[in-house]
Protein backbone atom coordinates (compact mmCIF):
# COMPACT_ATOMS: atom_id res chain seq x y z
CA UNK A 1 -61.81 23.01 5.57
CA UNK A 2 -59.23 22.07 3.02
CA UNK A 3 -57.64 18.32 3.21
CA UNK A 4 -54.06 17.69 2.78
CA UNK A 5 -51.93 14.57 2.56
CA UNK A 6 -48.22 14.22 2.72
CA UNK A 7 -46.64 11.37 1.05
CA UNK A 8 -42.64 10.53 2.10
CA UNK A 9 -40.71 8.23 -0.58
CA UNK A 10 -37.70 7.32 0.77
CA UNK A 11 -35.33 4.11 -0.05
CA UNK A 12 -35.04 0.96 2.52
CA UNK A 13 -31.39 1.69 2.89
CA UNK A 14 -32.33 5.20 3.95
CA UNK A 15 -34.51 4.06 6.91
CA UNK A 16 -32.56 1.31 7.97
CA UNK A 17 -29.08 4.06 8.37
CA UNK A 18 -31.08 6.33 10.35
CA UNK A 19 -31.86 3.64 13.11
CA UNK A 20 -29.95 2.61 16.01
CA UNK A 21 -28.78 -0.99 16.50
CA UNK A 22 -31.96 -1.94 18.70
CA UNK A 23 -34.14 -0.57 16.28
CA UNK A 24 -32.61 -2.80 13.50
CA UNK A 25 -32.72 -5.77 16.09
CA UNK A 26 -36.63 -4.96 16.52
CA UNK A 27 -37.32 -4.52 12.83
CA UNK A 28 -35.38 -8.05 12.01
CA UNK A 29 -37.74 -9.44 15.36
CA UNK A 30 -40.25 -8.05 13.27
CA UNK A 31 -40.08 -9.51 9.90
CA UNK A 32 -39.35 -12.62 11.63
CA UNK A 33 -42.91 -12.44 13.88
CA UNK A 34 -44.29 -11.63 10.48
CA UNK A 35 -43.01 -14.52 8.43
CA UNK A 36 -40.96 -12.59 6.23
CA UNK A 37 -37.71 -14.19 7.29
CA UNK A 38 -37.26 -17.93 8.21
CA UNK A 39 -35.13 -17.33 11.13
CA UNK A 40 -32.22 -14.92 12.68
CA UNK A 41 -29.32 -13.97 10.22
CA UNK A 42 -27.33 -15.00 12.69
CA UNK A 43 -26.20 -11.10 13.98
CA UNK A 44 -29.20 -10.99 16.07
CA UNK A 45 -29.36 -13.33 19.26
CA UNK A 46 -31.96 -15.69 19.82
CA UNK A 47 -34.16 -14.68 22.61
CA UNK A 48 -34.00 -18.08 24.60
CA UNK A 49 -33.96 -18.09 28.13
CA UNK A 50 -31.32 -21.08 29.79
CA UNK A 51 -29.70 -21.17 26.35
CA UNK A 52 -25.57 -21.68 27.19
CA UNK A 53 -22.72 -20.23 25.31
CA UNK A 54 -21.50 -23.07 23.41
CA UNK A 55 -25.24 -23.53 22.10
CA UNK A 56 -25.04 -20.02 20.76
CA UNK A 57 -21.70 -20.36 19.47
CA UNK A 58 -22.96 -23.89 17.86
CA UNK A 59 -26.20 -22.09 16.63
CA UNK A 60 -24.03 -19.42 14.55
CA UNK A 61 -21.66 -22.08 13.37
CA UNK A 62 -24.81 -23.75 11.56
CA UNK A 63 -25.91 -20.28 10.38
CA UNK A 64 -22.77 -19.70 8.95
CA UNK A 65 -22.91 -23.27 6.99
CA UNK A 66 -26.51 -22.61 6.42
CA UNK A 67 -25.76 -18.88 4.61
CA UNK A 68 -23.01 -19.72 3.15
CA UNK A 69 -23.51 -23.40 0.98
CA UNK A 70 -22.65 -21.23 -2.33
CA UNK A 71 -19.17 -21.27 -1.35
CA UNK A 72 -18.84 -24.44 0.55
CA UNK A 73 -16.37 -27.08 -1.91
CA UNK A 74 -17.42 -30.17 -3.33
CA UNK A 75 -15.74 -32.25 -0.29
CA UNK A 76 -16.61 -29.90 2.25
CA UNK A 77 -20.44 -30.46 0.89
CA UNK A 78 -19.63 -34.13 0.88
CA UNK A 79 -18.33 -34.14 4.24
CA UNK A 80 -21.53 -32.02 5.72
CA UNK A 81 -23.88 -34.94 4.05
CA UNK A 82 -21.89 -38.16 5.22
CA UNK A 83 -21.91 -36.36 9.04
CA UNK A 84 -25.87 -35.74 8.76
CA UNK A 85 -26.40 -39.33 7.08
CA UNK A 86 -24.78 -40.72 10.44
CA UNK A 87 -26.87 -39.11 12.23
CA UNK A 88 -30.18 -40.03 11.04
């Protein structure tokens, strides 16, 4: 009996637009499970029981600092670190 394989190339991008939000939310669960991402990118909701909305709205604040320290200013920076340095 003959023996055939089938090999599909397709692009990331091309995958990822053909699935629904959820399925994006599983796939970023995913690569997180697997230890391909550190954490959430800050679209995707933690999956903490008891967690309040001001800790969720704090959590995406820091995500927001954390992603985005390329843009931040010199004094901003400076403010960030003399905040933290009180705190340890």
């Amino acid at each position: 009996m003959p023996d055939f394989s089938t090999e599909i190339d397709i692009e990331p991008y091309e995958y990822i637009s053909a699935c629904s939000k959820r399925d994006i939310d599983d796939l970023i669960e995913s690569l997180i499970e697997d230890g391909h991402l550190d954490s959430f990118n800050g679209r995707v909701k933690p999956k903490r029981e008891g967690v309040t909305v001001m800790e969720l709205e704090w959590d995406e604040l820091m995500m927001k600092i954390r992603n985005s320290k390329h843009l931040l200013s010199n004094e901003d920076e400076s403010r960030i670190i003399e905040i933290a340095n009180k705190l340890i």
